[in-house]
Protein backbone atom coordinates (compact mmCIF):
# COMPACT_ATOMS: atom_id res chain seq x y z
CA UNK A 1 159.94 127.53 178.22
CA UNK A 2 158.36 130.47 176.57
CA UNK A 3 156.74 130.56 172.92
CA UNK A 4 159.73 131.96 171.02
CA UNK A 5 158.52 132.48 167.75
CA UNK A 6 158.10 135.73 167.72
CA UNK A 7 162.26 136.07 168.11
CA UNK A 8 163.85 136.60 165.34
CA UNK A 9 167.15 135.24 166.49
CA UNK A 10 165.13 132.14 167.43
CA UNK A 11 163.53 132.07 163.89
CA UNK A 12 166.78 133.34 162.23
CA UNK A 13 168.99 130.74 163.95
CA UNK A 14 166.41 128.04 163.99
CA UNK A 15 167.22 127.83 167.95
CA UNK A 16 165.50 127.58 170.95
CA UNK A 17 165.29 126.43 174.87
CA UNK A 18 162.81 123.33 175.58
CA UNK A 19 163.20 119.89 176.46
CA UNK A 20 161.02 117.90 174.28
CA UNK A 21 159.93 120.39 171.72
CA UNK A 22 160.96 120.17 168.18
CA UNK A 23 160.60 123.75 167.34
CA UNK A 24 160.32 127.40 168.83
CA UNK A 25 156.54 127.66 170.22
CA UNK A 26 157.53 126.33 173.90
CA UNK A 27 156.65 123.61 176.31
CA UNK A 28 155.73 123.01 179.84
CA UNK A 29 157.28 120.09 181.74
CA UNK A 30 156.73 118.58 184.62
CA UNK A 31 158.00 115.77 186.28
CA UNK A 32 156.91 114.03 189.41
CA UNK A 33 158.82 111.40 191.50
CA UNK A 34 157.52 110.10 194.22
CA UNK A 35 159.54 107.31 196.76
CA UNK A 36 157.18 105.86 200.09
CA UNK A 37 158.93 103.73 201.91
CA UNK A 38 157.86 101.51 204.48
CA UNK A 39 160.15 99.43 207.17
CA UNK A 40 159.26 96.80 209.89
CA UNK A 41 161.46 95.20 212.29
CA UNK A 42 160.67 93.34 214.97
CA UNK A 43 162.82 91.58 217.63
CA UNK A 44 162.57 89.56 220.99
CA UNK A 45 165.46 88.15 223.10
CA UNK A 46 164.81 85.92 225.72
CA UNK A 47 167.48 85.38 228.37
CA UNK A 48 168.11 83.04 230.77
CA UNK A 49 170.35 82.09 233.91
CA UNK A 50 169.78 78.58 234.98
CA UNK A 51 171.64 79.24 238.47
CA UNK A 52 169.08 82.20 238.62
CA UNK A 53 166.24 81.46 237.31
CA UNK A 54 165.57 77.84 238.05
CA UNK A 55 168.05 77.74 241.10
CA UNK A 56 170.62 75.26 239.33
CA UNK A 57 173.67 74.36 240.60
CA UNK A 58 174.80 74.57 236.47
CA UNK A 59 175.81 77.94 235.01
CA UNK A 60 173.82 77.21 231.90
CA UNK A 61 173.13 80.86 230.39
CA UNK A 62 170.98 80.86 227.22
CA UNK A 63 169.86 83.83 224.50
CA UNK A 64 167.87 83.42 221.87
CA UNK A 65 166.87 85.86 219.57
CA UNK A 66 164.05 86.27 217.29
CA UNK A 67 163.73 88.98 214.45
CA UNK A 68 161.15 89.98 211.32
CA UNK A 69 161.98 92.94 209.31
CA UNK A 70 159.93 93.50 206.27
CA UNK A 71 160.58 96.14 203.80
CA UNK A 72 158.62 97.82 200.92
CA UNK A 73 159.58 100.49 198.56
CA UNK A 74 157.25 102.29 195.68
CA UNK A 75 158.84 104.30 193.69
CA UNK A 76 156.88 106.10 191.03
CA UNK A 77 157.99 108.34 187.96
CA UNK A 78 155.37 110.22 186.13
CA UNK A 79 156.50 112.82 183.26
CA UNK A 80 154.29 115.09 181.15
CA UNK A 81 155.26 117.58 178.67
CA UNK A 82 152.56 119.62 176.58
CA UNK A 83 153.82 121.84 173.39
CA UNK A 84 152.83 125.03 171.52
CA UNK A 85 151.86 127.75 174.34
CA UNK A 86 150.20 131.12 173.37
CA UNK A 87 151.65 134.60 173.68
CA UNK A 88 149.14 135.47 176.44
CA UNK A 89 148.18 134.24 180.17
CA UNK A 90 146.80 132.21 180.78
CA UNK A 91 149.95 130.07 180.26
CA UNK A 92 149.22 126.50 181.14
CA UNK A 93 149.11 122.85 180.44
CA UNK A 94 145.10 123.51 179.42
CA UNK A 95 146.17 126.27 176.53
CA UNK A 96 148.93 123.88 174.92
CA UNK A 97 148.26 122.73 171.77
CA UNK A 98 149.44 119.11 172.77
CA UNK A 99 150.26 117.01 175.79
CA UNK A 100 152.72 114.23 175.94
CA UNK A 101 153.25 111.53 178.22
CA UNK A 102 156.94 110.78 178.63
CA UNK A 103 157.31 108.55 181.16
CA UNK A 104 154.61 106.22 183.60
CA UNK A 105 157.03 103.84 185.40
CA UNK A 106 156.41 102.20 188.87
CA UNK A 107 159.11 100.23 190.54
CA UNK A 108 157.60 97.95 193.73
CA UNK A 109 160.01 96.32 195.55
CA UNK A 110 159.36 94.19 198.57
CA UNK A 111 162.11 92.43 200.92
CA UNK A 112 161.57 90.55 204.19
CA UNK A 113 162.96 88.35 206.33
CA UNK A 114 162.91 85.93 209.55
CA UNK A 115 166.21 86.06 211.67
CA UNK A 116 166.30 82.99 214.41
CA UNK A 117 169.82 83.14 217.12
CA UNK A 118 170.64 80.74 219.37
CA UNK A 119 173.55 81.39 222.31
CA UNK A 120 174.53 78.70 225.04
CA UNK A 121 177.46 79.77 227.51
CA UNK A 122 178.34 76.77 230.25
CA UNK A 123 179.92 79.64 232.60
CA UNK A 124 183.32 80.76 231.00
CA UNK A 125 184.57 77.55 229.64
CA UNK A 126 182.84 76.79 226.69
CA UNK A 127 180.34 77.60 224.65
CA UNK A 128 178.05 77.06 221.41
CA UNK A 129 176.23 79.85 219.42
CA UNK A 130 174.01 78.96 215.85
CA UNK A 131 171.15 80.19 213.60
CA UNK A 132 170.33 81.21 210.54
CA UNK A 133 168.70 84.15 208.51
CA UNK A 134 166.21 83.69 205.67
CA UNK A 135 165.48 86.51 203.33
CA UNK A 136 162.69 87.06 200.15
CA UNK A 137 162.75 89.62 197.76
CA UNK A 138 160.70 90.66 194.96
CA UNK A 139 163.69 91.57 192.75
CA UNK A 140 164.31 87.77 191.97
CA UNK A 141 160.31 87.34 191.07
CA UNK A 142 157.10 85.87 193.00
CA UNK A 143 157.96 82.20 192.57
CA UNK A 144 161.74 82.86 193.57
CA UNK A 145 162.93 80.58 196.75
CA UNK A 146 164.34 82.03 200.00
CA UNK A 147 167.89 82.70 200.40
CA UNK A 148 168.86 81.65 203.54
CA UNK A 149 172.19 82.21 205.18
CA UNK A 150 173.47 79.75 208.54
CA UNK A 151 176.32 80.50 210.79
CA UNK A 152 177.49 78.24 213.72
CA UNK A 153 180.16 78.95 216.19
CA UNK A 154 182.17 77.51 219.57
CA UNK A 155 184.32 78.17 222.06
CA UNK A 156 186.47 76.25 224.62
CA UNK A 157 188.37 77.77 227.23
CA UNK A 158 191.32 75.95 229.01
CA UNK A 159 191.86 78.94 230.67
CA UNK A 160 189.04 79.02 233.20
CA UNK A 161 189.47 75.70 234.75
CA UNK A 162 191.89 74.95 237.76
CA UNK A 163 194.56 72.87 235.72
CA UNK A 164 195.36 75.82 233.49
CA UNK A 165 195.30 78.52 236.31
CA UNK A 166 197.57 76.21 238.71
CA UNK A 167 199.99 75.58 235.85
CA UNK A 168 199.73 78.47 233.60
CA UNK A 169 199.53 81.38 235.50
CA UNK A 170 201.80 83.77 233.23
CA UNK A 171 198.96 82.85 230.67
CA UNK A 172 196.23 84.51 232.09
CA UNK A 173 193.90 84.35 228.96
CA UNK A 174 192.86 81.20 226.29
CA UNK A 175 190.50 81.08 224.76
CA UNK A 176 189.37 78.52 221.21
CA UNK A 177 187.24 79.38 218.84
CA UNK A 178 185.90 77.90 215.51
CA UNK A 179 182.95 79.70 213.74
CA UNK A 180 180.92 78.48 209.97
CA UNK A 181 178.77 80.88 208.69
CA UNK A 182 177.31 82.17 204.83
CA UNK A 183 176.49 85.33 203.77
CA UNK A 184 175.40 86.77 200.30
C-alpha cells in the first residue's frame, strides 16, 4: 500500500488501505508459506504355491505382505510487514521506516509405520488371514507409544467338498466367514 498522506480524503477521513499499519504512510507485506513434503512406502509380497513350488500333494497357498511408509511434512509460515514508505522510488522494504515480524511459525510433523499381512488358503475350503499395523506420529509427542491396530479373519467352505456338491447341488455357493479387526 502506497504512502497516503499526502490525500486529503485520507487525512480528512482519517482512512486508509494497509494491513498492519496504524495510520496513512503505507506498508509493504509479504508473506511466505512454504509446505515440503516427503513420502516413503515400501512393500514386498511373497507368494507361494506349495503344489508348485515344493511339488506337494497339499494346496497350501501362502501371501505375506510386508510394508513401511514413512511420512514427513514441514510446513513453514514467515510474515514481515515494514511501515512508513517515502513518496519516491525506490519503494522498498530497505526505505521503510520500520520492519515488523508478524509471524515465524514451523509446524514438523512426522508419521510412519510398519504394516505385517499374513494369508493362508488350504485350496477353496478354508482359510485363515491375520496381521497387524503399527503407526507413530509426532502429533502425540516424542515419548508417545505406537498405536497399533490387529485384524484376524477365516473362512470355511462346505461348499467345495464332495458331501455338499452331491447333496446340495441347487446351492452352488457357501461360503463362512468370521473376521476381528481395530482401526483408529
Amino acid at each position: 500500500w502506497l504512502n497516503q498522506s499526502n490525500n486529503v480524503n485520507s487525512n480528512f477521513y482519517n482512512s486508509w488501505a494497509g494491513y498492519f499499519g496504524s495510520d496513512n504512510t503505507g506498508e509493504i507485506d509479504n508473506f511466505q508459506y512454504n509446505t515440503t513434503f516427503q513420502n516413503f512406502l515400501a512393500n514386498a509380497t511373497i507368494k507361494t504355491d506349495f503344489q508348485n513350488d515344493f511339488h506337494s500333494k497339499l494346496p497350501i497357498t501362502t501371501s505375506t505382505k510386508i510394508g513401511f511408509d514413512y511420512r514427513k511434512n514441514h510446513y513453514q509460515e514467515y510474515d514481515t510487514w515494514a511501515h512508513g514508505l517515502p513518496f519516491a522510488p525506490p519503494i522498498n522494504v530497505a526505505s521503510t521506516n520500520d520492519q515488523h515480524i508478524a509471524d515465524d511459525y514451523v509446524e514438523p510433523f512426522i508419521t510412519y509405520g510398519f504394516l505385517v499381512d499374513q494369508v493362508i488358503n488350504y485350496g477353496d475350503y478354508a482359510g485363515v488371514a491375520g496381521g497387524f499395523r503399527s503407526d507413530w506420529s509426532s502429533a502425540f509427542g516424542g515419548g508417545s507409544s505406537p498405536f497399533t491396530f490387529p485384524h484376524l479373519n477365516g473362512f470355511f467352505a462346505p461348499s467345495s467338498f464332495d458331501f455338499w456338491k452331491n447333496n446340495l447341488p441347487a446351492i452352488n455357493y457357501f461360503k463362512l466367514k468370521a473376521s476381528y479387526g481395530e482401526a483408529g
